[in-house]
Protein backbone atom coordinates (compact mmCIF):
# COMPACT_ATOMS: atom_id res chain seq x y z
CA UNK A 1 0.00 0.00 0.00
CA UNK A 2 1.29 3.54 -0.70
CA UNK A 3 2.73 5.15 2.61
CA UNK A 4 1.07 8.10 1.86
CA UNK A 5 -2.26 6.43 1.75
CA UNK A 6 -0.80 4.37 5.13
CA UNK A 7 0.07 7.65 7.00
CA UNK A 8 -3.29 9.66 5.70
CA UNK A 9 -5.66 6.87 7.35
CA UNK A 10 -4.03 6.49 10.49
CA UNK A 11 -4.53 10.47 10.87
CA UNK A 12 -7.99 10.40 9.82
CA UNK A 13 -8.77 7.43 12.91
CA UNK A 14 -6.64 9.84 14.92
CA UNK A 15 -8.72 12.74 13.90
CA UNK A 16 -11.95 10.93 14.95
CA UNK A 17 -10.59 9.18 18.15
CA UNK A 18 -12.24 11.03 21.88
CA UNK A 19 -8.89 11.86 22.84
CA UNK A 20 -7.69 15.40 23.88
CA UNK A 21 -5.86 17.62 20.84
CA UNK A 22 -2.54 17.20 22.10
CA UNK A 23 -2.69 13.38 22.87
CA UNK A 24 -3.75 12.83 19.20
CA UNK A 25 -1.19 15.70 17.71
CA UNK A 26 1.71 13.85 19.66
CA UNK A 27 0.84 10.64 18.04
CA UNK A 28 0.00 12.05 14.51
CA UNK A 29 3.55 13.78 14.73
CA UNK A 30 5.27 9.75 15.15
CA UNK A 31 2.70 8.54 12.54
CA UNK A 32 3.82 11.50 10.14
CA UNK A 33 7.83 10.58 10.84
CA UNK A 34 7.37 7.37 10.13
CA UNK A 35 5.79 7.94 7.16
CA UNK A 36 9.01 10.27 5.84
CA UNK A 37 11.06 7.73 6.77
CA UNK A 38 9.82 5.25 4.79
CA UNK A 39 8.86 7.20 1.64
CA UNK A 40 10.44 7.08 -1.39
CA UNK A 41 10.37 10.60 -2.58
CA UNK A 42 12.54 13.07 -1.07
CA UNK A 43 11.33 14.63 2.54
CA UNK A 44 10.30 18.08 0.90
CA UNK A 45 8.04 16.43 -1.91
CA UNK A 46 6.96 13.51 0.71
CA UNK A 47 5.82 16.62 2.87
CA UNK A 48 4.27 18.24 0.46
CA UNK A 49 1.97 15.61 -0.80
CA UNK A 50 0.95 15.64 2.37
CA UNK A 51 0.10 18.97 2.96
CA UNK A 52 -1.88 18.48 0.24
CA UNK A 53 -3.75 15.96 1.56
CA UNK A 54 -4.50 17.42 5.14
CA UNK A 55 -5.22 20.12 3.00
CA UNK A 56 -8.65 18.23 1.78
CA UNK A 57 -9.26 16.77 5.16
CA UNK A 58 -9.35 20.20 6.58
CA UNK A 59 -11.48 21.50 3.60
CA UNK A 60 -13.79 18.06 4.36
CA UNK A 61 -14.13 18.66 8.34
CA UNK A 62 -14.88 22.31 7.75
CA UNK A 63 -17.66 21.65 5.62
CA UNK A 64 -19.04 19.01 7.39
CA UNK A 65 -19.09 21.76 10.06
CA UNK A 66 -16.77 19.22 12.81
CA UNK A 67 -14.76 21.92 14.57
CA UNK A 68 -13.04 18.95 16.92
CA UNK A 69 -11.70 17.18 13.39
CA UNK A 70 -11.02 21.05 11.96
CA UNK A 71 -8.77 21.71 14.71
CA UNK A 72 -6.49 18.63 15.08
CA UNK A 73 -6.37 18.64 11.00
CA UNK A 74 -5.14 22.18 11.21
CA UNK A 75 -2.95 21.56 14.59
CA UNK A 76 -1.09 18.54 11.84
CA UNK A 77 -1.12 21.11 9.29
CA UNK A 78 0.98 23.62 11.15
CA UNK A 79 3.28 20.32 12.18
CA UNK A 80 4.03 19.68 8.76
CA UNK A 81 4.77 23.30 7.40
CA UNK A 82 6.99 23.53 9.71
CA UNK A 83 9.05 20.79 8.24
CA UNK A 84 8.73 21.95 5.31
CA UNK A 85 12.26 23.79 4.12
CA UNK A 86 12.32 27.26 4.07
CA UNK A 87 10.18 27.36 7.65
């Protein structure tokens, strides 16, 4: 299976799990370094297709009007621009 298609639904059971914010933010930060270290494409693009992704999931929660699955996508958001270089 692709890793980005590995890492993106372990976020989204994160995203709906009753957990507080920074419980599920610690553990989507591992899930999201595991995934770079086992992708093939270099770190930048690897992050970037995932931006991209959380990107739609954030676009999804806020118009499904879920401001608990809003916030942690947005919360992983903000993890993963800041790996991105340049930040």
């Amino acid at each position: 299976m692709d890793q980005l298609r590995v890492c993106m639904e372990a976020l989204r059971v994160l995203a709906k799990e009753p957990e507080a914010l920074v419980s599920r933010a610690i553990t989507a930060e591992r899930r999201i370094s595991e995934y770079l270290q086992a992708a093939l494409a270099s770190p930048a693009l690897s992050l970037e297709n995932l931006r991209a992704e959380i990107d739609g999931e954030i676009e999804r929660s806020r118009a499904e009007r879920n401001t608990r699955q809003s916030q942690f996508w947005i919360t992983v958001q903000e993890f993963v621009c800041s790996r991105l270089p340049g930040n």
